[in-house]
Protein backbone atom coordinates (compact mmCIF):
# COMPACT_ATOMS: atom_id res chain seq x y z
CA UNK A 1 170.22 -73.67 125.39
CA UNK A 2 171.34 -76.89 123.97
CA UNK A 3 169.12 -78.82 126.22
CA UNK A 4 167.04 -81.39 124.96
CA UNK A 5 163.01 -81.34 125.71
CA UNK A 6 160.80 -84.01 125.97
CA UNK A 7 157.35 -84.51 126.04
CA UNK A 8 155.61 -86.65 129.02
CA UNK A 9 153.47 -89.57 127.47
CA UNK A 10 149.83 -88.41 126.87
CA UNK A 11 151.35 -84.64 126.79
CA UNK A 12 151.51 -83.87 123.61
CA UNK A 13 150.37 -85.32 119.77
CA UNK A 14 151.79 -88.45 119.08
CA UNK A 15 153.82 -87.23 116.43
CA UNK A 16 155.44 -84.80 118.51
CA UNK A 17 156.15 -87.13 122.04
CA UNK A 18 159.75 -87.66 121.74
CA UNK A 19 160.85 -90.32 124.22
CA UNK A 20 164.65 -91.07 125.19
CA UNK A 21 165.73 -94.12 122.97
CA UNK A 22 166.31 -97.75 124.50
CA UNK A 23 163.14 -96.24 127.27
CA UNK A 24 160.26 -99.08 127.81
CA UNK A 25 156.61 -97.34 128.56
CA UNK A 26 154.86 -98.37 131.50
CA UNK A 27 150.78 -98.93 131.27
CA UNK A 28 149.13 -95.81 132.28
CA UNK A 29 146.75 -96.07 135.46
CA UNK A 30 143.23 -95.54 134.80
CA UNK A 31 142.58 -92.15 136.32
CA UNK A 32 141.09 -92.02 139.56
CA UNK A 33 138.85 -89.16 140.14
CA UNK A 34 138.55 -87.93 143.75
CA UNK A 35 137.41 -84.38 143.57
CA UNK A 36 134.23 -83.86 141.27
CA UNK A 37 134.60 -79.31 142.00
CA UNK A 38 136.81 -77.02 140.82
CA UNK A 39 140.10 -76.29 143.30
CA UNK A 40 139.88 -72.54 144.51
CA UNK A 41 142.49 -70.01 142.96
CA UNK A 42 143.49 -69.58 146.80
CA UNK A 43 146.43 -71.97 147.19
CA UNK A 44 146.46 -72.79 150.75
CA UNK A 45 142.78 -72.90 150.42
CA UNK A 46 143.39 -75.44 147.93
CA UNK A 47 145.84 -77.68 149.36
CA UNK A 48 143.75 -77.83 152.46
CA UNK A 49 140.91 -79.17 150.25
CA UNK A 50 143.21 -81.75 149.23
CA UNK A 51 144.34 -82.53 152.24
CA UNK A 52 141.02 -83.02 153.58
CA UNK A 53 139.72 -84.99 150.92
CA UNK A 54 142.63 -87.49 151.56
CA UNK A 55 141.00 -87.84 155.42
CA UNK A 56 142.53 -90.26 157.68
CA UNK A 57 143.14 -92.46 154.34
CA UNK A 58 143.14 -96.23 154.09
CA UNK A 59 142.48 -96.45 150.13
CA UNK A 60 145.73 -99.07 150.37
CA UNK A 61 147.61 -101.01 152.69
CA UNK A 62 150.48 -98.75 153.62
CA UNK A 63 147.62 -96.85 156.26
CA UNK A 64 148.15 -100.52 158.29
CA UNK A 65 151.41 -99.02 159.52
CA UNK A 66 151.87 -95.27 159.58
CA UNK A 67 151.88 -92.86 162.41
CA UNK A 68 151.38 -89.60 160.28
CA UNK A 69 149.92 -89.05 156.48
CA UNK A 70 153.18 -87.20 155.11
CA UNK A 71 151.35 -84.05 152.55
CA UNK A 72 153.87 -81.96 151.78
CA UNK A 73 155.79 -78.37 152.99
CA UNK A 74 156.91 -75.47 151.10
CA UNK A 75 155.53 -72.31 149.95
CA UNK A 76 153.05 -72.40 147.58
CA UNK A 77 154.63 -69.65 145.10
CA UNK A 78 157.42 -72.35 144.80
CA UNK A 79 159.19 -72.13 141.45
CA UNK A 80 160.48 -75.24 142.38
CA UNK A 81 158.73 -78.54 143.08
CA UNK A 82 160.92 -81.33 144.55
CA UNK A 83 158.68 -84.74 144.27
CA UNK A 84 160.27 -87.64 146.04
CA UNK A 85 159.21 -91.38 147.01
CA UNK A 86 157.84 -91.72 150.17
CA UNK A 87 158.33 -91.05 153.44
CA UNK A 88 160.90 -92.79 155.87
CA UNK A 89 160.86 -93.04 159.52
CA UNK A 90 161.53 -89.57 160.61
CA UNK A 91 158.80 -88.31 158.28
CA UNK A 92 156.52 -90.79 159.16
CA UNK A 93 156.97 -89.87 162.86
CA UNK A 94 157.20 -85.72 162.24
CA UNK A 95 154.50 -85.92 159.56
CA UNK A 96 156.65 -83.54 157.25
CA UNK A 97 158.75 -84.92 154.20
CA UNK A 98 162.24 -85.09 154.06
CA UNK A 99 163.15 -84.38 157.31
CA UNK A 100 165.60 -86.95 158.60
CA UNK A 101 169.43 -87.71 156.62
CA UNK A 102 168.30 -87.96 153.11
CA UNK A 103 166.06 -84.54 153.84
CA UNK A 104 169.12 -82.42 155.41
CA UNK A 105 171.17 -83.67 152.41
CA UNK A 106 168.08 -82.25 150.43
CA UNK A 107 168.41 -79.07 152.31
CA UNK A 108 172.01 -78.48 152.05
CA UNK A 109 170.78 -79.19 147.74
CA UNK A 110 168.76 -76.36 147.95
CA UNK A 111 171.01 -73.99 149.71
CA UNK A 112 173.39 -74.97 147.13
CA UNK A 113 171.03 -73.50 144.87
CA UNK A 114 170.86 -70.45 146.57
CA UNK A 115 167.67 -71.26 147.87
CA UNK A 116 165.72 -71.93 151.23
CA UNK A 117 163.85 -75.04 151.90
CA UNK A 118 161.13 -71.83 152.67
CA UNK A 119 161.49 -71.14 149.10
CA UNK A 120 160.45 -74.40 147.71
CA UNK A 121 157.78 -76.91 147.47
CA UNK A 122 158.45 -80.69 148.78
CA UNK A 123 156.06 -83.78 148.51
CA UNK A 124 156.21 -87.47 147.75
CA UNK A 125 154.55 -89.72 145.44
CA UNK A 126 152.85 -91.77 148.45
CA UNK A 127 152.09 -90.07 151.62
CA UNK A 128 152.13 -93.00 154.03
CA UNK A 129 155.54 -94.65 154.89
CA UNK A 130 155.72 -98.26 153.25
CA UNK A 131 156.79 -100.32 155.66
CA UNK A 132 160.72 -100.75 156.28
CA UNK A 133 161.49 -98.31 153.76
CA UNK A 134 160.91 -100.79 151.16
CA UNK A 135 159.77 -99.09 147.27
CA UNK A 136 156.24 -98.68 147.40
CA UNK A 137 154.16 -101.16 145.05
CA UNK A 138 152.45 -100.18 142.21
CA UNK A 139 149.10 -100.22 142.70
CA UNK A 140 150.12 -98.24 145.94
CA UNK A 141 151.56 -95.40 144.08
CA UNK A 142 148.69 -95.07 141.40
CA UNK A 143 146.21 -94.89 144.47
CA UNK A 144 148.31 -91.91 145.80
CA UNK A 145 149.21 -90.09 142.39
CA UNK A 146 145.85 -88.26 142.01
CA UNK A 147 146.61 -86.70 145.43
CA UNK A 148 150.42 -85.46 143.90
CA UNK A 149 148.85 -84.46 140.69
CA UNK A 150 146.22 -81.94 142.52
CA UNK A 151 149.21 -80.53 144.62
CA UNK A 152 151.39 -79.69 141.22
CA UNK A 153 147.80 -78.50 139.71
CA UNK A 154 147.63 -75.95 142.98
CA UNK A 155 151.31 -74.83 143.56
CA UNK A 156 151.94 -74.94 139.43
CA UNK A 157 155.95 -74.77 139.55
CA UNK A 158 158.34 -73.31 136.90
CA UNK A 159 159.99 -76.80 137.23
CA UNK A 160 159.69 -79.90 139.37
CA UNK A 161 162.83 -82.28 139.97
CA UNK A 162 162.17 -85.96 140.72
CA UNK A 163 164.15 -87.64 143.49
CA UNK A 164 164.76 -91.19 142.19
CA UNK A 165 163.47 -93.33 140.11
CA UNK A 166 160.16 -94.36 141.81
CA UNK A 167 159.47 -90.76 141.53
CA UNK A 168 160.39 -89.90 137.48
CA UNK A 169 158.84 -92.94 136.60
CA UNK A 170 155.62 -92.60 138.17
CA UNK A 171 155.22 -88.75 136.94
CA UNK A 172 156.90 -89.58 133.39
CA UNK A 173 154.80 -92.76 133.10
CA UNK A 174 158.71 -94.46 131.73
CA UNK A 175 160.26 -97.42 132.75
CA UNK A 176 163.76 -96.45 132.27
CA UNK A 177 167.30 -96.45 133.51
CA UNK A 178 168.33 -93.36 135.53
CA UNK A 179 171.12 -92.88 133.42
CA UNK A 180 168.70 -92.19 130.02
CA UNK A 181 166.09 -90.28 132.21
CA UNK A 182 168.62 -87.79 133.64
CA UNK A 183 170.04 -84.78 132.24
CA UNK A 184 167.42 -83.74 129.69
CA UNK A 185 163.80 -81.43 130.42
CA UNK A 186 160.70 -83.24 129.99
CA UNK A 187 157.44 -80.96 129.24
CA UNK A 188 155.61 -82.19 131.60
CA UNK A 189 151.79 -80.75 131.77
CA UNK A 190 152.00 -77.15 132.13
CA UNK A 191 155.26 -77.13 133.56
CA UNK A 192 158.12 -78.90 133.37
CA UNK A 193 160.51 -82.21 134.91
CA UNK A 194 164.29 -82.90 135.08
CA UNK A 195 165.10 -86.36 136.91
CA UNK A 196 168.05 -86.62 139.73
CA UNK A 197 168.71 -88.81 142.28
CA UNK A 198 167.37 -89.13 145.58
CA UNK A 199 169.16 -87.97 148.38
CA UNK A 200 169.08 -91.64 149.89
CA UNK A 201 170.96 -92.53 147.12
CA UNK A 202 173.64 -89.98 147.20
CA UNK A 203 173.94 -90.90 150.86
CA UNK A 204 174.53 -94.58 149.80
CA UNK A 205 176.95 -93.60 147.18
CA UNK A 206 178.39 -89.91 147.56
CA UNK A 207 180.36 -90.29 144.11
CA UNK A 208 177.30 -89.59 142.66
CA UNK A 209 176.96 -85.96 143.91
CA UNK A 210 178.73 -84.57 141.34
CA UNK A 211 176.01 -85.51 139.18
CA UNK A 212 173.44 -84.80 141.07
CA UNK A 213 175.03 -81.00 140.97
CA UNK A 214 174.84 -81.25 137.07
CA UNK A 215 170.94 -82.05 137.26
CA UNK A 216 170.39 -78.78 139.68
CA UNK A 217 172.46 -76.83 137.87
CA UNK A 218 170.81 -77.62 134.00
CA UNK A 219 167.61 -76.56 136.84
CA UNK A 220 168.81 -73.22 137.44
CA UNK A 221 170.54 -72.53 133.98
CA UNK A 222 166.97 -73.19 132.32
CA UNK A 223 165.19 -71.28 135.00
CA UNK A 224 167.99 -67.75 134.64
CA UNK A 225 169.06 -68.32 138.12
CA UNK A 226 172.74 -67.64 139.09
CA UNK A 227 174.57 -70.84 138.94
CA UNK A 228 177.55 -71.36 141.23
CA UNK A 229 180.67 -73.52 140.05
CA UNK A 230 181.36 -75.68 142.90
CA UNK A 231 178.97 -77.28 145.52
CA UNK A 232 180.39 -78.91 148.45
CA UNK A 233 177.44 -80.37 149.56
């Protein structure tokens, strides 16, 4: 289709990991192992394992403040995984992601797509809010990721977008420009990634909706959806 491919660090041989030129690789964590059994085939099943094993968390500091662990929503079916930062103050207080202006923006995304937020699967790379909305740290994010990783393992999307940049560069393991991590198709385990930007952002700059249209639309293109022209959201 004339869209480029590339592999997620670790993904593939070597020879074959293609990575977007002028991109600087982050240090992979050192893989934290929660769950020593094997995850039931039964989804829900599965996600409620999860979701216990995470408990009434305090592995890092961003339990100090929270009102609600923020999982995730969606149907488990999902083609579609959307996989943003963190929760904000609305999610925090609801307990469900992307609920407050950056999640109906997300909604009226998905619609776009002729979708439902029903239809599709919606978690963040940390599930406790860091506290004013600031970018979670580091270490905070690779104490969360395992928890993300198991989710994609259970729900196992067609594709996943990232919202942002906290969130491609923490499941690409890339620290790179939005600009070079956008608009290509990363292999990314057994599925696969395209980077967009969060609907934060888009709130904080609308001129960049256009774009973010281009990234969902490359989305359905690549997964034989029908595509729309315009999107006024």
């Amino acid at each position: 289709m004339g869209i480029d491919t590339f592999y997620r660090r670790g993904d593939a041989p070597a020879a074959e990991v293609c990575i977007p030129a002028g991109s600087i690789e982050a240090a992979a964590p050192e893989p934290q192992k929660y769950t020593a059994h094997a995850l039931p085939d039964d989804k829900p099943a599965a996600l409620q394992i999860i979701r216990n094993e995470i408990g009434d968390c305090t592995r890092c500091r961003l339990h100090e403040q929270r009102t609600n662990i923020v999982f995730g929503v969606g149907n488990v079916n999902a083609d579609i995984m959307f996989v943003g930062e963190g929760p904000g103050a609305d999610e925090d207080a609801q307990g469900e992601p992307f609920v407050g202006r950056a999640g109906q923006l997300l909604n009226n995304m998905i619609q776009a797509m002729g979708l439902k937020r029903e239809e599709v699967y919606i978690a963040n790379v940390v599930k406790c809010r860091p506290p004013g909305n600031r970018t979670p740290e580091r270490d905070e994010c690779d104490t969360c990721s395992p928890f993300l990783m198991k989710q994609i393992e259970v729900i196992r999307p067609k594709m996943i977008v990232a919202l942002g940049a906290v969130a491609a560069k923490n499941l690409l393991l890339m620290n790179d420009t939005m600009n070079n991590l956008r608009g290509r198709i990363y292999d990314f385990r057994d599925t696969q990634l395209v980077v967009t930007y969060h609907p934060a952002y888009l709130l904080r700059d609308p001129r960049q909706k256009g774009e973010a249209w281009k990234d969902l639309q490359m989305v359905m293109k690549h997964l034989g959806m029908a595509v729309p022209k315009k999107s006024d959201q």
